[in-house]
C-alpha atoms as a PDB file:
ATOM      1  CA  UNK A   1     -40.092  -7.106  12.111  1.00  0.00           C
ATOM      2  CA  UNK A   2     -39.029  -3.751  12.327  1.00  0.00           C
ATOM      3  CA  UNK A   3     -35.248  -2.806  13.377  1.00  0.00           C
ATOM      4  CA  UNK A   4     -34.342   0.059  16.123  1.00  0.00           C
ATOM      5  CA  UNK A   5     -30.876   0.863  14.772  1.00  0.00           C
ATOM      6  CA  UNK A   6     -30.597   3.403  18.039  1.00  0.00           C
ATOM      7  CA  UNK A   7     -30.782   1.045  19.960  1.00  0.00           C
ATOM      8  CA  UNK A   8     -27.274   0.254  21.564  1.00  0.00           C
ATOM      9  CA  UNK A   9     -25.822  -3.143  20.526  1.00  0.00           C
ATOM     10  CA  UNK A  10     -24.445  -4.504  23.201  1.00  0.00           C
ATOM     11  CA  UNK A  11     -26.426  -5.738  26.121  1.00  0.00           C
ATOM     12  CA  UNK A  12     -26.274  -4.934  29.461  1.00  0.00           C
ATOM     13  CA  UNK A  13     -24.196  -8.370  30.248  1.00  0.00           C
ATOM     14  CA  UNK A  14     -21.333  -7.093  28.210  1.00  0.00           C
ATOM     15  CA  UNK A  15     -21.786  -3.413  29.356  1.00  0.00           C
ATOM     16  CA  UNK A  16     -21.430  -4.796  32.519  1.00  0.00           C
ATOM     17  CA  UNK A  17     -18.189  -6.803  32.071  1.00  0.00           C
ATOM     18  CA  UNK A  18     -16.601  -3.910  30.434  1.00  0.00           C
ATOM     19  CA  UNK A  19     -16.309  -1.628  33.203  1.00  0.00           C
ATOM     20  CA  UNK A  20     -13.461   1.732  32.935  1.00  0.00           C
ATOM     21  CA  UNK A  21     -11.372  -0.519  35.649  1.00  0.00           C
ATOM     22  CA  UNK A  22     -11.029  -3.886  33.819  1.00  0.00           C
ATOM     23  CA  UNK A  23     -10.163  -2.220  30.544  1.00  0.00           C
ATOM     24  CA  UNK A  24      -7.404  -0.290  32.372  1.00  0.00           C
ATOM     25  CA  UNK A  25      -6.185  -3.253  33.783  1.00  0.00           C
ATOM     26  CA  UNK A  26      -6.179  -5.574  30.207  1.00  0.00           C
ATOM     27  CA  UNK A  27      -4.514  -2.181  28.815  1.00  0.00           C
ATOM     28  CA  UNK A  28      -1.311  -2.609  30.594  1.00  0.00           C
ATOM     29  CA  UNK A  29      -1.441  -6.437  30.811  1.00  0.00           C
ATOM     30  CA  UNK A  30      -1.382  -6.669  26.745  1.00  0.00           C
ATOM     31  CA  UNK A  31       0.463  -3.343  26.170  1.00  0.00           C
ATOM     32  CA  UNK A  32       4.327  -3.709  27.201  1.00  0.00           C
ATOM     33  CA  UNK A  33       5.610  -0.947  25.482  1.00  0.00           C
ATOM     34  CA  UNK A  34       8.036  -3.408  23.830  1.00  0.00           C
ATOM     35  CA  UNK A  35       7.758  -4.115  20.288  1.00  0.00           C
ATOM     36  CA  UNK A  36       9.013  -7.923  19.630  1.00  0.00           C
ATOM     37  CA  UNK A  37      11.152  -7.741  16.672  1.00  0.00           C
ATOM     38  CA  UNK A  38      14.381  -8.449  15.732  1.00  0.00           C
ATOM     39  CA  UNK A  39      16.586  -5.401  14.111  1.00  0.00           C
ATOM     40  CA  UNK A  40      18.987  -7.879  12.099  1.00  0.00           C
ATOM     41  CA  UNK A  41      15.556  -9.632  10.789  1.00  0.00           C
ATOM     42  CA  UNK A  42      13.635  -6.189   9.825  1.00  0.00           C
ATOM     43  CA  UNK A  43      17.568  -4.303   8.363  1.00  0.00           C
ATOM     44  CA  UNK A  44      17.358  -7.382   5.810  1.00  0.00           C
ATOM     45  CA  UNK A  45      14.194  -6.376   4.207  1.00  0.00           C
ATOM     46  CA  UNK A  46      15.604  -2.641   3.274  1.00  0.00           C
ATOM     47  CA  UNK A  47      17.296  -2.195   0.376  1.00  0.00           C
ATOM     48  CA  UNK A  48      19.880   0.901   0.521  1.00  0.00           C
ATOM     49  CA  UNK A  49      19.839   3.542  -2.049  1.00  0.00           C
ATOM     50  CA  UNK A  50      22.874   2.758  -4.550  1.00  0.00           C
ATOM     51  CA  UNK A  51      23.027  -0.959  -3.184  1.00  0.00           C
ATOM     52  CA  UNK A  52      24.558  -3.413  -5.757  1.00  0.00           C
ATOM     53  CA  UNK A  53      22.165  -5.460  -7.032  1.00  0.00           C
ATOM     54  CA  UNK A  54      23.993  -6.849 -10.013  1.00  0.00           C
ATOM     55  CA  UNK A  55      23.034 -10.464  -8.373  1.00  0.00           C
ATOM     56  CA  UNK A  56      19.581  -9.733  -8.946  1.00  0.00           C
ATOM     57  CA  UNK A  57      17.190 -11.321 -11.531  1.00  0.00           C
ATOM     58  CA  UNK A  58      14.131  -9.862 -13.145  1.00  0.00           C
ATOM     59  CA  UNK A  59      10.822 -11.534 -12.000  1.00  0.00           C
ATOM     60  CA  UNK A  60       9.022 -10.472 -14.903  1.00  0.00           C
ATOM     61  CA  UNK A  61       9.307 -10.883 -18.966  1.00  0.00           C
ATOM     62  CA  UNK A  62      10.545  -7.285 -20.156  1.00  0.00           C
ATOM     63  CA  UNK A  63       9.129  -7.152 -23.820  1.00  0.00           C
ATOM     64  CA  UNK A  64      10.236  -4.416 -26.566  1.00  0.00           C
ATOM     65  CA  UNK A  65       7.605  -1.663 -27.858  1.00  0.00           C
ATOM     66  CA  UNK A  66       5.165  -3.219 -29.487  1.00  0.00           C
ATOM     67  CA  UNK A  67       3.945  -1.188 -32.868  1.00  0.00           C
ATOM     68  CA  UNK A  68       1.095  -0.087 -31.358  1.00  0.00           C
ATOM     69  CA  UNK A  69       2.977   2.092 -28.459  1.00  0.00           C
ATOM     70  CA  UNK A  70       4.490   4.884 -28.296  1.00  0.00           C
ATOM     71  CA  UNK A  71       7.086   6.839 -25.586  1.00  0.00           C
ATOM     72  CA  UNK A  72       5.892  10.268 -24.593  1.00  0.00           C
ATOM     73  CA  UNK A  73       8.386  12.979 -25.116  1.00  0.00           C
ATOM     74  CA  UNK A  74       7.731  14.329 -22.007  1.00  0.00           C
ATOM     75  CA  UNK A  75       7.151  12.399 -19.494  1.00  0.00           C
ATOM     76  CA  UNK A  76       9.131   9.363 -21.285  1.00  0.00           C
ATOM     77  CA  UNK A  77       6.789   6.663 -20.279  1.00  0.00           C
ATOM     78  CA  UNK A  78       5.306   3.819 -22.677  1.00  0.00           C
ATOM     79  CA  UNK A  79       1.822   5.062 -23.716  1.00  0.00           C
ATOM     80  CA  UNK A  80      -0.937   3.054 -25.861  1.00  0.00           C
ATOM     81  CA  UNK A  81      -1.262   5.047 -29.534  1.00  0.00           C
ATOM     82  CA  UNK A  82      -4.913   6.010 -28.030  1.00  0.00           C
ATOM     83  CA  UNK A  83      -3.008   8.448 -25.618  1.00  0.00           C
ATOM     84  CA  UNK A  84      -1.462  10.224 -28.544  1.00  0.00           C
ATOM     85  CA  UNK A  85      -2.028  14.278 -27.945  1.00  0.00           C
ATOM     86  CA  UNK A  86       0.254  15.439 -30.132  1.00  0.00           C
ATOM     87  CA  UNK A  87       1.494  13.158 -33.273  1.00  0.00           C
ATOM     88  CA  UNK A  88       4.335  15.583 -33.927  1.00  0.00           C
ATOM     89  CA  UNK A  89       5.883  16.511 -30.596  1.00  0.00           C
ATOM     90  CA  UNK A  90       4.693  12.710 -29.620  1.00  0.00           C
ATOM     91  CA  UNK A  91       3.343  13.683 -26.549  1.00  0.00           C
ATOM     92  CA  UNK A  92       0.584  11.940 -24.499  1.00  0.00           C
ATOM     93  CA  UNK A  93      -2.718  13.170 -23.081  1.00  0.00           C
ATOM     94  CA  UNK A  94      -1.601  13.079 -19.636  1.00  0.00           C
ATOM     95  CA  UNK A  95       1.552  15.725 -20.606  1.00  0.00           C
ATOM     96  CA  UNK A  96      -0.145  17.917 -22.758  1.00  0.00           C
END
Protein backbone atom coordinates (compact mmCIF):
# COMPACT_ATOMS: atom_id res chain seq x y z
CA UNK A 1 0.00 0.00 0.00
CA UNK A 2 1.50 3.04 -0.98
CA UNK A 3 1.78 6.16 1.57
CA UNK A 4 0.82 9.98 0.54
CA UNK A 5 3.08 11.69 3.08
CA UNK A 6 1.39 15.20 1.67
CA UNK A 7 -1.36 14.34 2.67
CA UNK A 8 -2.37 16.35 5.90
CA UNK A 9 -2.64 14.18 9.06
CA UNK A 10 -5.29 15.20 10.75
CA UNK A 11 -8.80 14.70 9.56
CA UNK A 12 -11.34 16.95 9.00
CA UNK A 13 -13.09 15.95 12.56
CA UNK A 14 -10.15 17.35 14.39
CA UNK A 15 -9.64 20.29 11.90
CA UNK A 16 -12.94 21.00 12.72
CA UNK A 17 -12.74 21.02 16.55
CA UNK A 18 -9.71 23.12 16.40
CA UNK A 19 -11.08 26.21 15.18
CA UNK A 20 -8.78 29.94 15.72
CA UNK A 21 -11.70 30.71 18.50
CA UNK A 22 -11.50 27.62 20.77
CA UNK A 23 -7.72 27.68 20.82
CA UNK A 24 -7.90 31.35 21.92
CA UNK A 25 -10.17 30.54 24.45
CA UNK A 26 -8.05 27.18 26.00
CA UNK A 27 -5.01 29.79 25.63
CA UNK A 28 -6.08 31.98 28.39
CA UNK A 29 -7.96 29.29 30.37
CA UNK A 30 -4.50 27.21 30.85
CA UNK A 31 -2.15 30.26 30.60
CA UNK A 32 -2.41 32.48 33.94
CA UNK A 33 0.57 34.28 33.61
CA UNK A 34 1.45 32.99 37.11
CA UNK A 35 4.19 30.65 37.53
CA UNK A 36 3.37 28.26 40.72
CA UNK A 37 6.48 28.08 42.62
CA UNK A 38 7.67 28.79 45.77
CA UNK A 39 10.88 31.32 46.04
CA UNK A 40 12.07 29.82 49.56
CA UNK A 41 11.73 26.19 47.77
CA UNK A 42 13.67 27.19 44.35
CA UNK A 43 16.60 29.86 46.69
CA UNK A 44 17.45 26.33 48.40
CA UNK A 45 18.62 24.66 45.33
CA UNK A 46 21.37 27.60 44.52
CA UNK A 47 24.45 27.40 45.90
CA UNK A 48 26.22 31.00 46.33
CA UNK A 49 29.61 31.63 45.04
CA UNK A 50 32.09 31.44 48.18
CA UNK A 51 29.31 29.52 50.25
CA UNK A 52 30.81 27.33 53.07
CA UNK A 53 30.53 24.04 52.30
CA UNK A 54 32.92 22.56 54.81
CA UNK A 55 29.71 20.28 55.88
CA UNK A 56 29.80 18.75 52.65
CA UNK A 57 30.87 15.15 51.72
CA UNK A 58 32.28 13.85 48.50
CA UNK A 59 29.85 11.50 46.58
CA UNK A 60 32.48 9.95 44.72
CA UNK A 61 35.91 7.86 45.48
CA UNK A 62 38.78 10.49 44.62
CA UNK A 63 41.75 8.10 43.65
CA UNK A 64 45.58 9.31 43.27
CA UNK A 65 47.36 9.30 39.66
CA UNK A 66 47.59 6.15 38.61
CA UNK A 67 51.18 5.36 36.73
CA UNK A 68 49.74 5.40 33.64
CA UNK A 69 48.55 9.30 33.79
CA UNK A 70 49.94 12.15 33.50
CA UNK A 71 48.97 16.17 34.38
CA UNK A 72 49.34 18.47 31.43
CA UNK A 73 51.51 21.43 32.05
CA UNK A 74 49.24 23.54 30.53
CA UNK A 75 46.08 23.07 30.92
CA UNK A 76 46.73 21.07 34.37
CA UNK A 77 44.18 18.43 33.83
CA UNK A 78 44.73 14.49 34.34
CA UNK A 79 45.45 13.09 30.84
CA UNK A 80 45.88 9.22 29.81
CA UNK A 81 49.89 8.71 28.72
CA UNK A 82 48.23 8.24 25.04
CA UNK A 83 47.58 12.11 25.10
CA UNK A 84 51.24 12.77 25.63
CA UNK A 85 52.36 15.65 22.88
CA UNK A 86 55.26 16.60 24.31
CA UNK A 87 57.28 14.12 26.83
CA UNK A 88 59.50 16.99 27.90
CA UNK A 89 57.32 20.04 28.43
CA UNK A 90 54.56 17.19 29.46
CA UNK A 91 52.01 18.66 27.57
CA UNK A 92 48.88 16.98 26.08
CA UNK A 93 47.48 16.83 22.56
CA UNK A 94 44.66 18.99 23.28
CA UNK A 95 47.32 22.03 24.51
CA UNK A 96 49.81 21.69 22.06
Amino acid sequence: MATDYDAPRKTEEDQSEESIEELKARRHDKNSGKVDEDEAEAAESFELPGADLSHEELAIEVKPKQEDEFTCMSCFLLHHRSQLADAKKMICFDCS
